[in-house]
N, C-alpha and C. Protein backbone atom coordinates (compact mmCIF):
# COMPACT_ATOMS: atom_id res chain seq x y z
N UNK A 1 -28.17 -9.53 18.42
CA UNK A 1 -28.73 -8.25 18.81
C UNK A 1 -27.86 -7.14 18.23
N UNK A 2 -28.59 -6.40 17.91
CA UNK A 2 -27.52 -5.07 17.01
C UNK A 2 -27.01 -4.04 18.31
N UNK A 3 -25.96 -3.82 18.35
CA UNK A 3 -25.20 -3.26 19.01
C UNK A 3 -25.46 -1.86 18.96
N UNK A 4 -26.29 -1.21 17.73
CA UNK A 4 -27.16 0.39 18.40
C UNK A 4 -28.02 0.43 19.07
N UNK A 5 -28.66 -0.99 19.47
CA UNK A 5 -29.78 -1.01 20.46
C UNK A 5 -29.24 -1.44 21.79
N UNK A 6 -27.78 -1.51 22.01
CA UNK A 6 -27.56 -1.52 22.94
C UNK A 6 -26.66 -0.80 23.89
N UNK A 7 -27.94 -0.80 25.22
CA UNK A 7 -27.90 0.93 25.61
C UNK A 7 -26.83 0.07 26.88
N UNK A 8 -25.93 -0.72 27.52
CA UNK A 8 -25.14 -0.77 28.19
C UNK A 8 -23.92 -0.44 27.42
N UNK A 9 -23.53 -0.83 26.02
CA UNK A 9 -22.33 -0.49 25.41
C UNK A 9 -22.52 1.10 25.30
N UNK A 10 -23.95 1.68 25.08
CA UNK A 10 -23.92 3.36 25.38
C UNK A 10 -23.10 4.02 25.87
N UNK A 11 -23.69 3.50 27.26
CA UNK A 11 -23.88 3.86 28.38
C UNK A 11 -22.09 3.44 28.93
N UNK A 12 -21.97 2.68 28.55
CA UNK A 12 -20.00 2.73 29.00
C UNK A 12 -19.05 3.62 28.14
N UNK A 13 -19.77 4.02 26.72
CA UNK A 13 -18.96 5.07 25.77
C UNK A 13 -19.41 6.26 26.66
N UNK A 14 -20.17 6.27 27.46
CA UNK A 14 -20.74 7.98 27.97
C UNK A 14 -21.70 8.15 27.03
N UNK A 15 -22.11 7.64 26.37
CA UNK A 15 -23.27 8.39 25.88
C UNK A 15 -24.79 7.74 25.72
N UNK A 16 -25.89 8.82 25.47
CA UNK A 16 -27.16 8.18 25.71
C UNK A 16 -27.53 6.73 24.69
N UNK A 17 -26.90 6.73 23.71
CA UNK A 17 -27.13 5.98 22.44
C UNK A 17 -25.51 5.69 21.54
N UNK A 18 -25.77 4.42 21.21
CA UNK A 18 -24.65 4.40 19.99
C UNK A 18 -24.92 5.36 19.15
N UNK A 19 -23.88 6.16 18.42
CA UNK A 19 -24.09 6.71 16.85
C UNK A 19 -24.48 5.67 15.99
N UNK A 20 -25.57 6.41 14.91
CA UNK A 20 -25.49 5.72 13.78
C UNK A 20 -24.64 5.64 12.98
N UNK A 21 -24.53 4.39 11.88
CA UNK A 21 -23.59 4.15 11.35
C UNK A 21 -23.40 5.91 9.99
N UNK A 22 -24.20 5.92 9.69
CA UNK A 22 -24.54 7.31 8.95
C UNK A 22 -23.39 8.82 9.66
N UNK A 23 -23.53 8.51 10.70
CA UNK A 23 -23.09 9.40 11.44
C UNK A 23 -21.34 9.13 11.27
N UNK A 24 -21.03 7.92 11.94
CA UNK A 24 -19.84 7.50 12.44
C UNK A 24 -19.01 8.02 10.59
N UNK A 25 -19.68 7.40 9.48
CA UNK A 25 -19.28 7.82 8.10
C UNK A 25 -19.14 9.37 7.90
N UNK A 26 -19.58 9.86 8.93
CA UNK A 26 -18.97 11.33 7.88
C UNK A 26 -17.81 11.85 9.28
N UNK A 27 -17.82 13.17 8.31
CA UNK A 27 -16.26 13.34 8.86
C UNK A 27 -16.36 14.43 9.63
N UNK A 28 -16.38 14.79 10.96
CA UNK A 28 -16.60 15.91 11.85
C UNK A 28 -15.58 16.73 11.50
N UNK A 29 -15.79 17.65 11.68
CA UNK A 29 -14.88 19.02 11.88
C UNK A 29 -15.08 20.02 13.40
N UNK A 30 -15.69 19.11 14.14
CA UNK A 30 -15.99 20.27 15.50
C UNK A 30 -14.72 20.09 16.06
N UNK A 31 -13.84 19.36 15.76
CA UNK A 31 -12.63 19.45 16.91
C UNK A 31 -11.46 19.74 16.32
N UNK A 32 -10.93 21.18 16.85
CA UNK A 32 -10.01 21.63 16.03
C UNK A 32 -8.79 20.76 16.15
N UNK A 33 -8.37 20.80 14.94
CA UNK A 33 -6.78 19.78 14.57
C UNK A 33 -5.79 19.83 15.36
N UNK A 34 -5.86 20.98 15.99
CA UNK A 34 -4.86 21.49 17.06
C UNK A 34 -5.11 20.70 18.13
N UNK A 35 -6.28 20.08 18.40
CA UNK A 35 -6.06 19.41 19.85
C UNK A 35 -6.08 17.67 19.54
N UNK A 36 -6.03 17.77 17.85
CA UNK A 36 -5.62 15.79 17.56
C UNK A 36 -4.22 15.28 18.55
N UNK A 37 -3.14 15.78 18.54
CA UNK A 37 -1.90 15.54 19.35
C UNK A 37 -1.95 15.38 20.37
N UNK A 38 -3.11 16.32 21.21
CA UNK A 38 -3.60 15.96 22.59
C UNK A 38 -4.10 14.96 23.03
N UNK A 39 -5.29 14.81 22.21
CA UNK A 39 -5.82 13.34 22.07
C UNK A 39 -4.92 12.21 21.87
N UNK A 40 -4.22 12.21 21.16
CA UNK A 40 -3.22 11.04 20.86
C UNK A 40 -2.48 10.63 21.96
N UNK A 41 -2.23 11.26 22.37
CA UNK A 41 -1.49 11.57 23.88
C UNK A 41 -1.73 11.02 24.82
N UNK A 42 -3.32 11.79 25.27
CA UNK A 42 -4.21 11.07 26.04
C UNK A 42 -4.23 9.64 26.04
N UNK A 43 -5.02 9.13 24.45
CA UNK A 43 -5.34 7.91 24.40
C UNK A 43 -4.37 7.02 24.71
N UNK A 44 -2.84 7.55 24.14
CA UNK A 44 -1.68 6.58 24.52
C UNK A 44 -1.55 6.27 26.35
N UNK A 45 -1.25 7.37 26.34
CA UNK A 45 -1.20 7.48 28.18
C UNK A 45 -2.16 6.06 28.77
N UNK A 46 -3.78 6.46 28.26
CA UNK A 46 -4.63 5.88 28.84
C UNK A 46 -4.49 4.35 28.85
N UNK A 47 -4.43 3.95 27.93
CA UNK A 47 -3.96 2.47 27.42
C UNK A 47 -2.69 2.03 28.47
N UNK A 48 -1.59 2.87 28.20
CA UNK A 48 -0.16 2.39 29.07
C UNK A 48 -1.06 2.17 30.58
N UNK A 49 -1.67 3.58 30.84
CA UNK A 49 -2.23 3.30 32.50
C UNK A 49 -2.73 1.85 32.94
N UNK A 50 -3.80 1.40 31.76
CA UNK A 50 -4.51 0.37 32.40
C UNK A 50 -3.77 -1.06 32.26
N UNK A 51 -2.52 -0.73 31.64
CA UNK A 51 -1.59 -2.15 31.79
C UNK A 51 -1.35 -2.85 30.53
N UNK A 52 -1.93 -2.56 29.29
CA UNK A 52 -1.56 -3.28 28.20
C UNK A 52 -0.39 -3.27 27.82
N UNK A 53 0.66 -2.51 28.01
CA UNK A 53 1.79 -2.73 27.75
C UNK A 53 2.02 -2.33 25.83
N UNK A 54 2.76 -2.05 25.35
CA UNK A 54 3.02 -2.00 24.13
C UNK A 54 3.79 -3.11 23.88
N UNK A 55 3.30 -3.54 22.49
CA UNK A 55 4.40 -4.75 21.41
C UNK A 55 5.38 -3.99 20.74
N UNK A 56 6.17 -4.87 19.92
CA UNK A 56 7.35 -4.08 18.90
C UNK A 56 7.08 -4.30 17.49
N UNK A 57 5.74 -4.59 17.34
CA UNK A 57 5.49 -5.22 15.69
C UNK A 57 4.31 -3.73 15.91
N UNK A 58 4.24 -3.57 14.57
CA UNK A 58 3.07 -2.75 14.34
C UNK A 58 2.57 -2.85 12.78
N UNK A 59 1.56 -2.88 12.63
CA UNK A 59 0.40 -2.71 11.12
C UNK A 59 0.04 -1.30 10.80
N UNK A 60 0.68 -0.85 9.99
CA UNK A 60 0.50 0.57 9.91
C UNK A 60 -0.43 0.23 8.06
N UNK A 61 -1.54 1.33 8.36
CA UNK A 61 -2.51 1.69 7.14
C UNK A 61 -3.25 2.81 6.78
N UNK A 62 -3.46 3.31 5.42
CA UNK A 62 -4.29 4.06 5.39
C UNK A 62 -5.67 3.50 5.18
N UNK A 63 -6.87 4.23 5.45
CA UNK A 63 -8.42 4.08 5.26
C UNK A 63 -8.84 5.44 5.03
N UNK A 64 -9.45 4.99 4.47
CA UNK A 64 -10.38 6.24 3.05
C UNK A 64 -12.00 6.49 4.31
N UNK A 65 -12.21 7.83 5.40
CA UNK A 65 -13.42 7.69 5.71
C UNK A 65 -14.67 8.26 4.34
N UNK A 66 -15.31 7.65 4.10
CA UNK A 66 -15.92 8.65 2.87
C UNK A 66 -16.99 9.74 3.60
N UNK A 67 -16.80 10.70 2.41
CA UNK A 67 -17.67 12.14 3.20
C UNK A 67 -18.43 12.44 2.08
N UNK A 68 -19.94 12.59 2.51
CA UNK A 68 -21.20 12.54 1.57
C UNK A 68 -21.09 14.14 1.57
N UNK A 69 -20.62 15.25 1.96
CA UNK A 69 -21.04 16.44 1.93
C UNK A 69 -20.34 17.22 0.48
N UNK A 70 -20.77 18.77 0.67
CA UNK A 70 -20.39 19.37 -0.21
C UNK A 70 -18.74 20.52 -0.47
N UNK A 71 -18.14 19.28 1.12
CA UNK A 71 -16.57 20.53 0.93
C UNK A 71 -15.88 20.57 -0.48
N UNK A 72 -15.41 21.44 -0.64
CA UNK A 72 -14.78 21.69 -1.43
C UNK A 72 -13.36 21.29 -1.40
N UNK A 73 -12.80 21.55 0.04
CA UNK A 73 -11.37 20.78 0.13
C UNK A 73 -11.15 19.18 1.02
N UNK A 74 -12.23 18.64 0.17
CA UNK A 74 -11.98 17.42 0.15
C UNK A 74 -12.11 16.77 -0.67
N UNK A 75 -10.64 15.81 -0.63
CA UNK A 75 -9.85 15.20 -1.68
C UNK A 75 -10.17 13.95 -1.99
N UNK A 76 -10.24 13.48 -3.36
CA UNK A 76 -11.13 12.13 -3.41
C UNK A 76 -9.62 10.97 -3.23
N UNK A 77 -10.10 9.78 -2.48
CA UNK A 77 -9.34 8.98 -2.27
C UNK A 77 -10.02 7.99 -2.64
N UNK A 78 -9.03 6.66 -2.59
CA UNK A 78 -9.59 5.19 -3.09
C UNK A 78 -10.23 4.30 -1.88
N UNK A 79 -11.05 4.51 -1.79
CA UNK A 79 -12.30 2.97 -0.91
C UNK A 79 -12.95 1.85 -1.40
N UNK A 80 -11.73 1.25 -0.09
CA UNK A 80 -11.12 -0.07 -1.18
C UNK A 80 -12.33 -1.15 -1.07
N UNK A 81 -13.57 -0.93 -0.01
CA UNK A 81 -14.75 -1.56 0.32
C UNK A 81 -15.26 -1.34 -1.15
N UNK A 82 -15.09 0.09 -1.59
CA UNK A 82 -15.95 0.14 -2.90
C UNK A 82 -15.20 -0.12 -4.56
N UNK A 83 -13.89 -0.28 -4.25
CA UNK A 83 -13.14 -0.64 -4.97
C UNK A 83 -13.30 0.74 -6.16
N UNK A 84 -13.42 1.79 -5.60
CA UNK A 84 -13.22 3.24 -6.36
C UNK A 84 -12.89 4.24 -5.51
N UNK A 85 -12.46 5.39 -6.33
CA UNK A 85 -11.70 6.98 -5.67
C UNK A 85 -13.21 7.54 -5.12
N UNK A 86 -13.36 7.96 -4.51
CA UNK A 86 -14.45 9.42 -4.15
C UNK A 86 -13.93 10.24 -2.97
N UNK A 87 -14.82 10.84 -3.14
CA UNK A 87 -14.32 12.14 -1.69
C UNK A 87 -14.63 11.24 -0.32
N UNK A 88 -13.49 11.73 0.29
CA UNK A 88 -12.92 11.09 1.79
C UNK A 88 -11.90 11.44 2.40
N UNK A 89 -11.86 11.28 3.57
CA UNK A 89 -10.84 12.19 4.61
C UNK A 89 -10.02 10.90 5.11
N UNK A 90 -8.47 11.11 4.03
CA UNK A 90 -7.86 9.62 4.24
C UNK A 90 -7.28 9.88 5.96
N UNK A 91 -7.44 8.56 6.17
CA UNK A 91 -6.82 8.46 8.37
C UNK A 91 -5.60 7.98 8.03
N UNK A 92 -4.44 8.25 8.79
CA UNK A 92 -3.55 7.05 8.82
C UNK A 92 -3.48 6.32 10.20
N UNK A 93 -3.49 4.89 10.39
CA UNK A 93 -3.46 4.10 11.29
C UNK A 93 -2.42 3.28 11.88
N UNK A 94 -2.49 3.56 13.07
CA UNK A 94 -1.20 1.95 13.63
C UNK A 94 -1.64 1.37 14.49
N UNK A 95 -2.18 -0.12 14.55
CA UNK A 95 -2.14 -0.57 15.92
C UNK A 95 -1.02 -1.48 16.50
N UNK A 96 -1.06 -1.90 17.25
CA UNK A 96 0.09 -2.70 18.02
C UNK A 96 -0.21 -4.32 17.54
N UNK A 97 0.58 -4.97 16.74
CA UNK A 97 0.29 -6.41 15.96
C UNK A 97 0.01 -7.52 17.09
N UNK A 98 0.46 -7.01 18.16
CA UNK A 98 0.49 -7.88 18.85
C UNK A 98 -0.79 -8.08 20.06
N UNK A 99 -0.70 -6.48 20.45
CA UNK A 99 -2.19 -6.13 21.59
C UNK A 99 -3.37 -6.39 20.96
N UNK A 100 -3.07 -5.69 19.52
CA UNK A 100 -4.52 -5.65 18.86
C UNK A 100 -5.22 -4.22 18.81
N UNK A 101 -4.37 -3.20 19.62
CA UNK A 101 -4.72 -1.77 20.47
C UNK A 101 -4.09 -0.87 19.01
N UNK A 102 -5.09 0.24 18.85
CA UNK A 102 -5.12 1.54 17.85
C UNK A 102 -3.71 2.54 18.57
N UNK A 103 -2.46 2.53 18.39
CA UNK A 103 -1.48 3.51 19.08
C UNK A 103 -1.36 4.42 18.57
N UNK A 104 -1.74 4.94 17.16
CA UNK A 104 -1.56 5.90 16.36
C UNK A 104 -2.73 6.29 15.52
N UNK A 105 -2.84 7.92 15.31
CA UNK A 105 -3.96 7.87 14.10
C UNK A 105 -3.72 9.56 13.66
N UNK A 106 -4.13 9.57 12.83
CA UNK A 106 -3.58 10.76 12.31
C UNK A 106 -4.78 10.86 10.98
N UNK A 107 -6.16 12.05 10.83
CA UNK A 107 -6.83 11.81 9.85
C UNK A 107 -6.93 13.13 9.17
N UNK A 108 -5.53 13.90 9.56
CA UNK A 108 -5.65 15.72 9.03
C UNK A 108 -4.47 15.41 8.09
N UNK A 109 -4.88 14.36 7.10
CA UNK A 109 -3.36 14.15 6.15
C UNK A 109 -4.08 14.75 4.13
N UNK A 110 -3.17 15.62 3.87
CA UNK A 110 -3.73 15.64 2.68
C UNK A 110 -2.84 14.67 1.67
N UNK A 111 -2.85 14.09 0.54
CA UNK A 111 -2.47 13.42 -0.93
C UNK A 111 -0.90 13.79 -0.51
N UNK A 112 -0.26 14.83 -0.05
CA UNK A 112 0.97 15.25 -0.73
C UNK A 112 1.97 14.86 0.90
N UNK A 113 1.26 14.86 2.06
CA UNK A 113 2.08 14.48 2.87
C UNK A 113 1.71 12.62 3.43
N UNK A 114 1.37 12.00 2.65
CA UNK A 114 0.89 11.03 2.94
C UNK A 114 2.12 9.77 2.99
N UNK A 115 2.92 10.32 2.26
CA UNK A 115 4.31 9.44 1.87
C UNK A 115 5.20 9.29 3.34
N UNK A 116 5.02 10.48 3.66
CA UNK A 116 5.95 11.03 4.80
C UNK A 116 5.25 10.42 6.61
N UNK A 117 3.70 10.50 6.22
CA UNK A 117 3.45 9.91 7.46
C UNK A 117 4.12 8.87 8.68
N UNK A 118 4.56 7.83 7.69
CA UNK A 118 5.45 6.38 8.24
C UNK A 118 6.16 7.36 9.60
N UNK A 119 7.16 7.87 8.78
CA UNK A 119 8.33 8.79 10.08
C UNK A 119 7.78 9.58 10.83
N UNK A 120 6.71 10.63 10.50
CA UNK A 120 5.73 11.32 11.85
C UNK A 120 5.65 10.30 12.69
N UNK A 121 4.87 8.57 12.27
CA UNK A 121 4.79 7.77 13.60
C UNK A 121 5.48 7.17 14.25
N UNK A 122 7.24 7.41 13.61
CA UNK A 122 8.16 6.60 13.97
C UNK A 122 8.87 7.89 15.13
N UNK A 123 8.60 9.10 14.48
CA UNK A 123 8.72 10.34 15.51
C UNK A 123 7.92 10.49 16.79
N UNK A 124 6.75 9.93 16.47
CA UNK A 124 5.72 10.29 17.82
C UNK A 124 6.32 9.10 18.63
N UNK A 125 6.38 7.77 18.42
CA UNK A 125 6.70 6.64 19.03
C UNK A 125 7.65 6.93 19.93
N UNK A 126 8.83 7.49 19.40
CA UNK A 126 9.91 7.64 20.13
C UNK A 126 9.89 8.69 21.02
N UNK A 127 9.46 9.90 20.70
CA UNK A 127 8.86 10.81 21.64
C UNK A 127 8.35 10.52 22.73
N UNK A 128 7.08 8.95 22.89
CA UNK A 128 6.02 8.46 23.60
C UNK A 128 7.10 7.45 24.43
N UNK A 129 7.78 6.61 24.39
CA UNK A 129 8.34 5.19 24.74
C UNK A 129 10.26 5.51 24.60
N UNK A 130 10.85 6.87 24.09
CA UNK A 130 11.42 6.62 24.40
C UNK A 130 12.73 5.65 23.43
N UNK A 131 12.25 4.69 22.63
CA UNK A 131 12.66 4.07 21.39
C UNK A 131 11.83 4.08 20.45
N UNK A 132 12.76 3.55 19.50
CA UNK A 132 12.03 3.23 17.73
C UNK A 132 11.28 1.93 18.22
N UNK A 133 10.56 2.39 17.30
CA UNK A 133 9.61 0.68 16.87
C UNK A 133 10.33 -0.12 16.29
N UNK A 134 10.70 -1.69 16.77
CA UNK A 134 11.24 -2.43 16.10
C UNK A 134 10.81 -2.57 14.85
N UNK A 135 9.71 -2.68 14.56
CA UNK A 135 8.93 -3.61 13.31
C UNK A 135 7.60 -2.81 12.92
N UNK A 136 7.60 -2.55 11.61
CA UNK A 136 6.30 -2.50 11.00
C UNK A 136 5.97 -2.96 9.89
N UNK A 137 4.52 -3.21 9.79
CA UNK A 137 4.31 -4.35 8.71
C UNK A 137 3.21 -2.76 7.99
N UNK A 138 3.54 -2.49 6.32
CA UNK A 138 2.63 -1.92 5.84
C UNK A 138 2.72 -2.23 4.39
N UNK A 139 1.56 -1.66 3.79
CA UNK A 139 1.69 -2.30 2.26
C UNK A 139 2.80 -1.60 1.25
N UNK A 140 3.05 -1.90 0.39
CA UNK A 140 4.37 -1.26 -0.46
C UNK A 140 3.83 0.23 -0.83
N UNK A 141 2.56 0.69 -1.33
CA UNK A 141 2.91 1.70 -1.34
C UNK A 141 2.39 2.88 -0.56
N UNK A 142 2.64 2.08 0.84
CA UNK A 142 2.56 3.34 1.66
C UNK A 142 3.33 4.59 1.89
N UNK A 143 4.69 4.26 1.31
CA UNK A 143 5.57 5.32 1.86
C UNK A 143 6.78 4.99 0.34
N UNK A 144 7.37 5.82 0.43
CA UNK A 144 8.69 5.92 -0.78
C UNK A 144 9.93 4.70 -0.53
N UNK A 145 10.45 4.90 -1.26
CA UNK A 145 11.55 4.22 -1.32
C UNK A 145 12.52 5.11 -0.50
N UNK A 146 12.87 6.57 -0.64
CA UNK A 146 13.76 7.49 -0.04
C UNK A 146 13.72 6.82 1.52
N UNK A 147 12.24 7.17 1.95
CA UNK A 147 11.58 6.86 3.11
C UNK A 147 12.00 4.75 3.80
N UNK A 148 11.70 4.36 2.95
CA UNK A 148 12.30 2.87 3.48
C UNK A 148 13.84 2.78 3.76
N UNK A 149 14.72 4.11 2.72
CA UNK A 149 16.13 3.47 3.07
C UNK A 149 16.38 4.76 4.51
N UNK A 150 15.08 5.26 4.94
CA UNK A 150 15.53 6.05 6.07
C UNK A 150 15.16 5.04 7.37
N UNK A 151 14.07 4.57 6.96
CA UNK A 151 14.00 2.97 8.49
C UNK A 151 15.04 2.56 8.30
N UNK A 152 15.75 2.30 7.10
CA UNK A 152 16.66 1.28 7.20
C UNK A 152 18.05 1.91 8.00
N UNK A 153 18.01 3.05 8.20
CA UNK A 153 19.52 3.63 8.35
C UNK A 153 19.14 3.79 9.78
N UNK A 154 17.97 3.88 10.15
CA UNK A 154 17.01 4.15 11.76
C UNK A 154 17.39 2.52 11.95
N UNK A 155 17.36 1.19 11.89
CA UNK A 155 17.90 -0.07 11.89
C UNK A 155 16.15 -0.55 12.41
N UNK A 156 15.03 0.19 12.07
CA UNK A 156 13.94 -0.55 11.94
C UNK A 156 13.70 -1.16 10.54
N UNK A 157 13.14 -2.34 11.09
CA UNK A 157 12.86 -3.61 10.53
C UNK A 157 11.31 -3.92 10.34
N UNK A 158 11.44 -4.06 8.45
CA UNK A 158 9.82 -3.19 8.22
C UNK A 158 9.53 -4.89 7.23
N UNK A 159 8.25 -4.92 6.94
CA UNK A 159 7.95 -5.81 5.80
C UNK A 159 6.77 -5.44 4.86
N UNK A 160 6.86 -5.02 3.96
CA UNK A 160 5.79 -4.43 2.87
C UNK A 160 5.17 -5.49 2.18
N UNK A 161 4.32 -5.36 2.07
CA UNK A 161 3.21 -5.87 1.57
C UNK A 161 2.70 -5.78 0.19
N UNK A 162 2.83 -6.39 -1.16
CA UNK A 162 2.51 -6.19 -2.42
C UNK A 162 1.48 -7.06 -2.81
N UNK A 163 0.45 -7.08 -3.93
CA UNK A 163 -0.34 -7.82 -4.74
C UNK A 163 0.25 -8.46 -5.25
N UNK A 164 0.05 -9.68 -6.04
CA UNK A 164 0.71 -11.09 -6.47
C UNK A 164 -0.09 -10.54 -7.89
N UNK A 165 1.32 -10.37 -8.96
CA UNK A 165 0.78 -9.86 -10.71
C UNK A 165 1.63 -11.37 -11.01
N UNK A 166 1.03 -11.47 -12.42
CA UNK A 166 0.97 -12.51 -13.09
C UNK A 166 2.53 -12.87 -13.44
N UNK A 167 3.27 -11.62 -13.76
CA UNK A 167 4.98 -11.46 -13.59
C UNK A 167 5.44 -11.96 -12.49
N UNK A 168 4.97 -11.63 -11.34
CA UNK A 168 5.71 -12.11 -10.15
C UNK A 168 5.23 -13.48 -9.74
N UNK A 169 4.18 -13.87 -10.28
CA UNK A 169 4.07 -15.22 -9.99
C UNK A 169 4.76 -16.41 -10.91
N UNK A 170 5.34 -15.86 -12.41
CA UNK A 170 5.98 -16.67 -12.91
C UNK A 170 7.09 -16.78 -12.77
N UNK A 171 8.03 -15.62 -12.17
CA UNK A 171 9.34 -15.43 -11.63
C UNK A 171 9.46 -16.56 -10.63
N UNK A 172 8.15 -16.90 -9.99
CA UNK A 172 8.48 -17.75 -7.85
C UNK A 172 8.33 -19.16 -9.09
N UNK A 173 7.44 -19.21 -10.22
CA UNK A 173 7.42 -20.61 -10.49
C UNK A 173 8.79 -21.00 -10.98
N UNK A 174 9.35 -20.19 -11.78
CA UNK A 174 11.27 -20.57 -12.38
C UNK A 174 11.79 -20.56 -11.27
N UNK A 175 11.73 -20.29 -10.39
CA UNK A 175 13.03 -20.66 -8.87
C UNK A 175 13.19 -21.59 -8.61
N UNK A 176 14.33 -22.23 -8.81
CA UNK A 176 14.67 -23.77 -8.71
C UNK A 176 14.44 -24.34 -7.16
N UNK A 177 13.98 -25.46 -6.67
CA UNK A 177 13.09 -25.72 -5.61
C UNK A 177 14.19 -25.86 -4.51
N UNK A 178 15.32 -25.81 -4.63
CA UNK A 178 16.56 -25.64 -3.88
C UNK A 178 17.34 -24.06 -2.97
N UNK A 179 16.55 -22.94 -4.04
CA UNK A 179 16.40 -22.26 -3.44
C UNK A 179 15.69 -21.37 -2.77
N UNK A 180 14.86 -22.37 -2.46
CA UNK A 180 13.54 -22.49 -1.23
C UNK A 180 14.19 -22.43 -0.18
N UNK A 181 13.26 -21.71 1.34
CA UNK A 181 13.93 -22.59 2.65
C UNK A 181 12.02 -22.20 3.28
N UNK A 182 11.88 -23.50 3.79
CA UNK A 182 10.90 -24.18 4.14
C UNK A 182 10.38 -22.74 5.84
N UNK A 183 9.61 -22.48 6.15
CA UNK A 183 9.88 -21.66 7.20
C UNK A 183 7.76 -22.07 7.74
N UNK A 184 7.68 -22.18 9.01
CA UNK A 184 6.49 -22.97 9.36
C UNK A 184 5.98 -21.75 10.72
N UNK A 185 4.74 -20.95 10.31
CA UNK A 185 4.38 -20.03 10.99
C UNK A 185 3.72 -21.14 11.89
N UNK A 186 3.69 -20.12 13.62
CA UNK A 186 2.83 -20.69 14.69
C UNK A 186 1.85 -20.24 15.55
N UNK A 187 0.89 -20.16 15.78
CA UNK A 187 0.44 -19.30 16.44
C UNK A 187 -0.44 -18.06 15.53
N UNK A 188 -0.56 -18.70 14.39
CA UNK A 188 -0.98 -17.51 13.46
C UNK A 188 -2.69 -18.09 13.30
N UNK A 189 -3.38 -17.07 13.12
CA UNK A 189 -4.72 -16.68 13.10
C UNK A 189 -5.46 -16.20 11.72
């Protein structure tokens, strides 16, 4: 059953009807930017209230929403569903690796502060809880190098994420099989 025809999941968002997917794709502007922090706030609060508790691992990403309209100051980004740049209002994301729960989001980012995001969420975190985030898992080029040796001096403990090029796969084949160490994930999905 398609989930816009269903009017109990509505009806628990508060509203008369799911949005269409048409809808959910473009990019509102009725809510001024000024009250995103509030929201964030909120939503954190709300979550802690009902007991989920926060993890110490986090998946931090960007996503490209794409925007069919005619702004002018919007910046084309890469959507990676479409495997090309077009106009889109990039989000940045964190959820908790472990809950599964959205703790962060941030979608008023232009091209030039996008590097810098990582530490805004390592700033809000600590602001929210009090400590750093132990751990975040994001792809390599989410953030700078300047920026990684600043987790590192913060003593968070990050793991980046790269594509496998034809160079780096012949480098792992010359590694003599000795200096391997065998390591056996559990619990993984």
């Amino acid at each position: 059953m398609s989930y816009v025809m269903d009017e109990g999941l509505a009806l628990a968002a508060g509203l008369n009807v799911i949005p269409k997917r048409s809808f959910l794709t473009e990019y509102s502007c009725r809510i001024d930017p000024a009250y995103y922090p509030k929201l964030m706030r909120a939503w954190f609060d709300a979550v802690t209230e009902i007991g989920l508790g926060w993890g110490v691992s986090f998946n931090l990403d960007f996503h490209t929403i794409p925007f069919h309209g005619e702004d002018a100051l919007v910046e084309k980004h890469y959507v990676t569903k479409r495997s090309r740049r077009q106009k889109g209002i990039l989000a940045f994301v964190v959820e908790d690796a472990e809950k599964r729960v959205f703790c962060y989001g941030n979608a008023d980012l232009r091209k030039e502060e996008q590097a810098d995001e990582i530490l805004r969420f390592v700033e809000f975190w600590k602001s929210r809880t009090g400590k750093l985030p132990e751990e975040l898992v994001f792809d390599s080029k989410l953030t700078t190098y300047a920026n990684l040796h600043r987790l590192n001096k913060m003593d968070i403990r990050f793991i980046t994420l790269r594509r496998r090029s034809q160079k780096m796969l012949e480098q792992i084949y010359q590694t003599v099989a000795s200096a391997w160490r065998r390591v056996e994930l559990k619990g993984v999905t």
